[in-house]
N, C-alpha and C. Protein backbone atom coordinates (compact mmCIF):
# COMPACT_ATOMS: atom_id res chain seq x y z
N UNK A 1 16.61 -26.87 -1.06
CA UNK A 1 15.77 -25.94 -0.33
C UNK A 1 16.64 -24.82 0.26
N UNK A 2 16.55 -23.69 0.11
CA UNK A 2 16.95 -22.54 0.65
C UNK A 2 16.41 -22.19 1.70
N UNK A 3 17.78 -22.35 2.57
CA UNK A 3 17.48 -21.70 4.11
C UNK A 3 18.05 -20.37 4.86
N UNK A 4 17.07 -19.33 4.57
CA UNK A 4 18.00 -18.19 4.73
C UNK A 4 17.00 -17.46 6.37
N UNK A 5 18.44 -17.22 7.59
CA UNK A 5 18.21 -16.73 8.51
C UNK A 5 17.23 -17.83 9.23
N UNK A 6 17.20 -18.93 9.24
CA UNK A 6 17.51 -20.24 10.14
C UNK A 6 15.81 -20.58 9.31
N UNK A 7 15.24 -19.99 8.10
CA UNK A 7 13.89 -20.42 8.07
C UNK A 7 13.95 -21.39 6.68
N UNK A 8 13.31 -22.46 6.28
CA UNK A 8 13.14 -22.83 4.94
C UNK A 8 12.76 -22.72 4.39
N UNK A 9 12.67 -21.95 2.81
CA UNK A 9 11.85 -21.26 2.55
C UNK A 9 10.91 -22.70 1.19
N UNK A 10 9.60 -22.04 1.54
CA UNK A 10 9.01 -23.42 0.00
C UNK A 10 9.85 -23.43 -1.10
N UNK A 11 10.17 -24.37 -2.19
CA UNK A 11 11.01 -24.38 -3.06
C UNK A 11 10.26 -24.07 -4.20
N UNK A 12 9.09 -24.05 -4.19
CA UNK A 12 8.53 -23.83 -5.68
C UNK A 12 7.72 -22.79 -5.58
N UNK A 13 7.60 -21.84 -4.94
CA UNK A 13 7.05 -20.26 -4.87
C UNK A 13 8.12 -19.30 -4.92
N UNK A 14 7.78 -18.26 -5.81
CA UNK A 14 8.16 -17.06 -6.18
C UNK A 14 9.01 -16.55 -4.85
N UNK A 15 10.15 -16.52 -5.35
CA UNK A 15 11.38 -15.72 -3.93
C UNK A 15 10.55 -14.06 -3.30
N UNK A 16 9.83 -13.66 -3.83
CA UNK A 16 9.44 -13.08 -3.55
C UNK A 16 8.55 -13.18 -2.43
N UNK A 17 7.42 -13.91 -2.70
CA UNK A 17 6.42 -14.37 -1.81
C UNK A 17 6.91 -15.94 -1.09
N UNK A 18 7.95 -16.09 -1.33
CA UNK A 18 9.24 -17.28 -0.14
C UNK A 18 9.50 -16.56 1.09
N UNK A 19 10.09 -15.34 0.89
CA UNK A 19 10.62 -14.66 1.91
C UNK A 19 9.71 -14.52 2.85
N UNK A 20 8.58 -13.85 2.50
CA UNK A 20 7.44 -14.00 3.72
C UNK A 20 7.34 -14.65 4.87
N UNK A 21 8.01 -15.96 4.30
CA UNK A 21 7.54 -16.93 5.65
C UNK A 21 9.02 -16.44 6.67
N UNK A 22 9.60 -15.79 6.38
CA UNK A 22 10.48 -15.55 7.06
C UNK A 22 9.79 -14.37 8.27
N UNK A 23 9.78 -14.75 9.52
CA UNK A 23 8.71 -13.86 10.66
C UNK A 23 9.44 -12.09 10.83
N UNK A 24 8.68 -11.23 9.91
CA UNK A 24 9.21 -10.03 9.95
C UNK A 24 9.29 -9.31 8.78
N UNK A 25 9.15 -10.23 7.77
CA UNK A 25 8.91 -9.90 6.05
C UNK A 25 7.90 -10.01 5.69
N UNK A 26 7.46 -9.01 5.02
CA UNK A 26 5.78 -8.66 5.10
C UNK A 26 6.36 -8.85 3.28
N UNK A 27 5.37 -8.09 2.19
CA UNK A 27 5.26 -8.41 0.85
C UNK A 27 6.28 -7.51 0.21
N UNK A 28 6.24 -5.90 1.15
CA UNK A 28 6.92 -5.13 0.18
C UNK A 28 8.37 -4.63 0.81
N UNK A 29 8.19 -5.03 1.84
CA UNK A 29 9.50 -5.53 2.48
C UNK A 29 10.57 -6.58 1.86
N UNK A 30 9.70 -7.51 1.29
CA UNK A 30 10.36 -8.95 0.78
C UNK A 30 10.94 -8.14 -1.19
N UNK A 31 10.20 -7.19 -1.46
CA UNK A 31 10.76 -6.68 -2.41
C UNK A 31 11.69 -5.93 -2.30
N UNK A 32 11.91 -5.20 -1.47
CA UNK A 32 12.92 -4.00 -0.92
C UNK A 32 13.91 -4.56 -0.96
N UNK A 33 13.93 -5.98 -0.16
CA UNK A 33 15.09 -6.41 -0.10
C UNK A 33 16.09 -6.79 -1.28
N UNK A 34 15.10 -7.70 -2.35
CA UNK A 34 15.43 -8.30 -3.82
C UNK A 34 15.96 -6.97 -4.18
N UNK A 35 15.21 -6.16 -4.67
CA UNK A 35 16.05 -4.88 -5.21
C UNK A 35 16.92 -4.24 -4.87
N UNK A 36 17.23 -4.37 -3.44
CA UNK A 36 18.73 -4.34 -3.05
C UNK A 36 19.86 -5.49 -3.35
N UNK A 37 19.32 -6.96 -3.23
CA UNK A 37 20.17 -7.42 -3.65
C UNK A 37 20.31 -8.24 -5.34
N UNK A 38 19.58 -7.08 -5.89
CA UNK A 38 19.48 -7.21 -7.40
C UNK A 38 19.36 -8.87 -7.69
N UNK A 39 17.83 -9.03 -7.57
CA UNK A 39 17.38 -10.18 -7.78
C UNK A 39 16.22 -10.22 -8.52
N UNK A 40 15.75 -10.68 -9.38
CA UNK A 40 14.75 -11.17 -10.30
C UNK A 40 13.01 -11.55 -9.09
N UNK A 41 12.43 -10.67 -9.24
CA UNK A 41 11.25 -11.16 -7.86
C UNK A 41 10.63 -12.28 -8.85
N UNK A 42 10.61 -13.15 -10.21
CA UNK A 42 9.68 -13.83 -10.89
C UNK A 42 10.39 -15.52 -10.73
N UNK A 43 11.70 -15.02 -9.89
CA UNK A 43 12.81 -16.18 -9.93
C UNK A 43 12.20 -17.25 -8.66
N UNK A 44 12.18 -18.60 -9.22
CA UNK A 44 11.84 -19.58 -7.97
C UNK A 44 12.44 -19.46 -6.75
N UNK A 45 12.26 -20.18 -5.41
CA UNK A 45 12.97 -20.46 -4.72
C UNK A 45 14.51 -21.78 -4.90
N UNK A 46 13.94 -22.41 -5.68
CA UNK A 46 14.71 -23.98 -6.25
C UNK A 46 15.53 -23.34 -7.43
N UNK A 47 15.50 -22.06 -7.72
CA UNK A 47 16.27 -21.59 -9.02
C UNK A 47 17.39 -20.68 -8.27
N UNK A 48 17.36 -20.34 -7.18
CA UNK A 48 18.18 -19.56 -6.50
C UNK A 48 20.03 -20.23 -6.91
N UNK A 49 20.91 -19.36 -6.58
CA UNK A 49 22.41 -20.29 -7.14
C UNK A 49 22.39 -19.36 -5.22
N UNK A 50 23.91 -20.50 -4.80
CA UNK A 50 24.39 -20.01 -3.75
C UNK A 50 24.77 -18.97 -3.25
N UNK A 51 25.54 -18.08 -4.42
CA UNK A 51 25.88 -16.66 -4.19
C UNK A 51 24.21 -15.65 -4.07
N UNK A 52 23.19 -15.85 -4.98
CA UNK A 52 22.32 -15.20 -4.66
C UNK A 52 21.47 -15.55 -3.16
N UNK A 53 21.69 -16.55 -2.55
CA UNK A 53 20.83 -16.58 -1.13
C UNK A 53 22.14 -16.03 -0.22
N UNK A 54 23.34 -16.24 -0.43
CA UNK A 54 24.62 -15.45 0.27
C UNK A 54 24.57 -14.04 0.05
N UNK A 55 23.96 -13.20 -0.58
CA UNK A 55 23.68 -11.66 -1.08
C UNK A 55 22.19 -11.67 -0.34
N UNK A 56 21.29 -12.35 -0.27
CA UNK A 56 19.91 -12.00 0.52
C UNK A 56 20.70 -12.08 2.02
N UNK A 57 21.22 -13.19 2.32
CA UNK A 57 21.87 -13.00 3.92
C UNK A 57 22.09 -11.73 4.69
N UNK A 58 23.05 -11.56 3.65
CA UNK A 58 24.19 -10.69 3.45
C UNK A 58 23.14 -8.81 3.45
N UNK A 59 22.20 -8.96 3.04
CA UNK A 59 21.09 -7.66 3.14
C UNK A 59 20.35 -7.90 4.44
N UNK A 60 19.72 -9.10 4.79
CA UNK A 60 19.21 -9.16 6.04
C UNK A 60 20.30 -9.22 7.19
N UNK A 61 21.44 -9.17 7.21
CA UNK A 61 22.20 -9.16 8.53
C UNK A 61 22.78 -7.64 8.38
N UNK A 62 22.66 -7.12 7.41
CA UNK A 62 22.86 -5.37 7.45
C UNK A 62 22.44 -4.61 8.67
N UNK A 63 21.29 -4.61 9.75
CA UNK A 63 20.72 -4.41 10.47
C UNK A 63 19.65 -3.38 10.00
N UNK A 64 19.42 -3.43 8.97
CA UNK A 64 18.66 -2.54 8.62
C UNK A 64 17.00 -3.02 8.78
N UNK A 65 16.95 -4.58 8.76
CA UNK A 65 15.63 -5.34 9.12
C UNK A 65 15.68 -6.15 10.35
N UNK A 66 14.73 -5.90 11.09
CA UNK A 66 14.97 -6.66 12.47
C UNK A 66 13.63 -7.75 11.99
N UNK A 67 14.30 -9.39 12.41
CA UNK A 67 13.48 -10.30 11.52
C UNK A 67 13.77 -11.64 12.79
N UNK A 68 13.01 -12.95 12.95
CA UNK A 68 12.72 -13.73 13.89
C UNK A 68 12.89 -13.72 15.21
N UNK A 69 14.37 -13.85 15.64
CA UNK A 69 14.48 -13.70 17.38
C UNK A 69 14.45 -13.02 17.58
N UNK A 70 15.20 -11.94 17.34
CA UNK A 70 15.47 -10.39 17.75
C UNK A 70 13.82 -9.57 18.00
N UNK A 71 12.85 -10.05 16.48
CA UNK A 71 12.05 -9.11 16.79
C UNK A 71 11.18 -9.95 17.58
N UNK A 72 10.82 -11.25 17.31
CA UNK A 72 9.91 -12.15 18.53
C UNK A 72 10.24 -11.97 20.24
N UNK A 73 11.62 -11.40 20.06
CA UNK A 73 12.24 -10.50 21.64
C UNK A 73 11.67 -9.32 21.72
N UNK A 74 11.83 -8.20 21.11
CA UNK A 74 11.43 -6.98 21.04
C UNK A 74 9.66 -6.91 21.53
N UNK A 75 9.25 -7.75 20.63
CA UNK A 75 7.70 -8.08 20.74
C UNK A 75 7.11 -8.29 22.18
N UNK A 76 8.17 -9.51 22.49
CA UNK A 76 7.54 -10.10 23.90
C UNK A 76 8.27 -9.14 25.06
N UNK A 77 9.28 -8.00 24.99
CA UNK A 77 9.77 -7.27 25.79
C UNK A 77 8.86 -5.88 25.78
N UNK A 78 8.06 -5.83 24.65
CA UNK A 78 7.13 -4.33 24.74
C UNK A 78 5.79 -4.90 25.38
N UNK A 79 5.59 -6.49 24.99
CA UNK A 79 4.16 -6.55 25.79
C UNK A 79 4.59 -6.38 27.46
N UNK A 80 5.72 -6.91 28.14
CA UNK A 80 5.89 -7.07 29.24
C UNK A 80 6.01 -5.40 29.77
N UNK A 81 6.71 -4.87 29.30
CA UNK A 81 7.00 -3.77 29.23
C UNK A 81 5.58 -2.68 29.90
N UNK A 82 4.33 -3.04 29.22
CA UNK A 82 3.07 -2.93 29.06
C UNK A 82 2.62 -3.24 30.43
N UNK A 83 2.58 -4.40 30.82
CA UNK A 83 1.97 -5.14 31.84
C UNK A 83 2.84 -4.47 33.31
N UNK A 84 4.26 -4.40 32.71
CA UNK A 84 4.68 -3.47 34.05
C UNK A 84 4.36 -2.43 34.62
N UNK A 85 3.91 -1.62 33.54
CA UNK A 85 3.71 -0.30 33.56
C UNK A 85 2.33 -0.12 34.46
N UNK A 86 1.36 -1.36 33.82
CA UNK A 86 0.24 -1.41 34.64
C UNK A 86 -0.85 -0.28 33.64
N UNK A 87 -0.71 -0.47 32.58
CA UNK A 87 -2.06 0.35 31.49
C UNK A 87 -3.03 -0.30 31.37
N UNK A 88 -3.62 0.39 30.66
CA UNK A 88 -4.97 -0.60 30.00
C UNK A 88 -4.62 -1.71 29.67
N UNK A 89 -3.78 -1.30 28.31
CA UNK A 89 -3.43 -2.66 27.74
C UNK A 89 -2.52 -3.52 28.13
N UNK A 90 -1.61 -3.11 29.64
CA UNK A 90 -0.66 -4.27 29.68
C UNK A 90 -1.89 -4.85 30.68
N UNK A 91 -3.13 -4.20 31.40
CA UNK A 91 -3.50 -5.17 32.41
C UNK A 91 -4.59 -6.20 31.52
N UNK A 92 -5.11 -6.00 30.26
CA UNK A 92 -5.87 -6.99 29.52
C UNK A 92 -4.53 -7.75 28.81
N UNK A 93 -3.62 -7.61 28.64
CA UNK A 93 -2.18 -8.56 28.31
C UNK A 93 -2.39 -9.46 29.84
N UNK A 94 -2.63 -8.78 30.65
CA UNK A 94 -2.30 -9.64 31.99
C UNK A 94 -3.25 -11.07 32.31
N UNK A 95 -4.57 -10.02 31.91
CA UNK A 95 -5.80 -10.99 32.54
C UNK A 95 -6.21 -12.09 30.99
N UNK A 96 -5.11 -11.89 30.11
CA UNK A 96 -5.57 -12.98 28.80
C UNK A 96 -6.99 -12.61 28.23
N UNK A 97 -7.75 -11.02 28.10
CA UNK A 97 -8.39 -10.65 27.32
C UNK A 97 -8.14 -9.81 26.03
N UNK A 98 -9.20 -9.41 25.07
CA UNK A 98 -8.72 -8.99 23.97
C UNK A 98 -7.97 -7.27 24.55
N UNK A 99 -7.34 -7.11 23.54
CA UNK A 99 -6.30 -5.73 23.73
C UNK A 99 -6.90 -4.58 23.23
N UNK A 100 -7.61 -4.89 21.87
CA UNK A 100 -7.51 -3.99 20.98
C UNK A 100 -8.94 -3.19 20.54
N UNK A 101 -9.77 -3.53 22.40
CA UNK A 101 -11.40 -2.89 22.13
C UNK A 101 -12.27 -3.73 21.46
N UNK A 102 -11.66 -5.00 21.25
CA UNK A 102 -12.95 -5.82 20.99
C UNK A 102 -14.12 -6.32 21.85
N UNK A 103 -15.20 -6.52 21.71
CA UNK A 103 -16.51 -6.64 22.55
C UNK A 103 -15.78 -8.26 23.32
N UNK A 104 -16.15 -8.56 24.26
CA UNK A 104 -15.62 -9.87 25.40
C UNK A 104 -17.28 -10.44 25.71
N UNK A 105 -18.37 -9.88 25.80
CA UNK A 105 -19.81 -10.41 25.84
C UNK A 105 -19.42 -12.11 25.18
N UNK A 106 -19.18 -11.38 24.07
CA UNK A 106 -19.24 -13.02 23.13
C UNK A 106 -18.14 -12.72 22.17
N UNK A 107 -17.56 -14.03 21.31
CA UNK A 107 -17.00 -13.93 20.47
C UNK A 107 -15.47 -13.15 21.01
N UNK A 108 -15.09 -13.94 22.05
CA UNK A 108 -13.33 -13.13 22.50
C UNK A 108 -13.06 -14.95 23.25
N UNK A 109 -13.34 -15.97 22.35
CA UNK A 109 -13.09 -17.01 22.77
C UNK A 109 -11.62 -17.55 22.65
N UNK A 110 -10.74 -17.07 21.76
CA UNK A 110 -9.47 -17.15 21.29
C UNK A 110 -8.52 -16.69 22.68
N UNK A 111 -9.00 -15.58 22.90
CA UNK A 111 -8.50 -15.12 23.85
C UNK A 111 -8.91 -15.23 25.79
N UNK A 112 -9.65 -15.47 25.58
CA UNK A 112 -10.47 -16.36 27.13
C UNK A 112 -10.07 -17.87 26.87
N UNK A 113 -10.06 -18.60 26.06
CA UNK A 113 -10.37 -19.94 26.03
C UNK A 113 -11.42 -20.30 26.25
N UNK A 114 -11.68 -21.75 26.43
CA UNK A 114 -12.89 -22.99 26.85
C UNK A 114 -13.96 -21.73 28.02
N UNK A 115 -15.35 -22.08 27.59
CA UNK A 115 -16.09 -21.92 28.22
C UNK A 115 -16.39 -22.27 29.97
N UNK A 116 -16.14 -21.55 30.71
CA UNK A 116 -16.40 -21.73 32.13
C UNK A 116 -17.44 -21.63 33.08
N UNK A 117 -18.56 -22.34 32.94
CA UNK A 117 -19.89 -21.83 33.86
C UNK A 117 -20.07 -21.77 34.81
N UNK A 118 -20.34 -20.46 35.21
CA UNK A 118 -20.38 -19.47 36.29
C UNK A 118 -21.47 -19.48 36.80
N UNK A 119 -21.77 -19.67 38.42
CA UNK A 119 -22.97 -20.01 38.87
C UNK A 119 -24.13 -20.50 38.28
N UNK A 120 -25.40 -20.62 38.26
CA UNK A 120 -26.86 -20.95 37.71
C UNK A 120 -26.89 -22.52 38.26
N UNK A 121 -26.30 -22.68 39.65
CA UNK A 121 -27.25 -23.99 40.59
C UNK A 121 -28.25 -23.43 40.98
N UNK A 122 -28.54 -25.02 40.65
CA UNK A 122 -30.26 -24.72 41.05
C UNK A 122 -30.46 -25.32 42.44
N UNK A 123 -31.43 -24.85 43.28
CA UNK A 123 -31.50 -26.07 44.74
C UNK A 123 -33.03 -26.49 44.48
């Protein structure tokens, strides 16, 4: 199993669509890279030889792709970033509602959680 940049990638899917699972490699990103490091995109993951996952490394530590911690940092430093500032969107980052103008009436359960009922005693 090939483990490149601390992730494992499946062994029997296309290196191409392997890389993906790597958090930061989208589809044509995951090609950009192969063609830099002159790789076959039809080639398995389990067909890889050592020098070719040492040449994918070797392109992702270039700094030219910012990919798991770094950008899962970046990510969680622009939402905070947000919430400091005190905007729209850092104060719905704040209060755990949707961000992005979705309706909250109904259907923003992902983001509210579990149902909470709000007054309607009866005496």
């Amino acid at each position: 199993m090939a483990r490149i940049a601390g992730v494992d990638l499946p062994k029997k899917k296309r290196i191409e669509y392997g890389l993906t699972y790597i958090y930061g490699i989208g589809l044509s990103t995951s090609r950009e890279i192969l063609r830099e490091a002159n790789i076959d995109f039809d080639k398995r993951v389990y067909e890889l030889t050592e020098d070719e996952i040492a040449t994918i490394s070797r392109v992702l530590r270039s700094g030219k792709y910012m990919i798991e911690g770094d950008l899962r940092k970046k990510v969680a430093m622009d939402i905070k970033a947000l919430m400091e500032l005190g905007n729209y969107r850092g104060l719905r980052h704040r209060k755990g509602l949707p961000v992005r103008g979705q309706r909250t009436r109904t259907n923003a359960r992902t983001r509210k959680g579990k149902k909470k009922t709000v007054g309607s005693a009866k005496k």
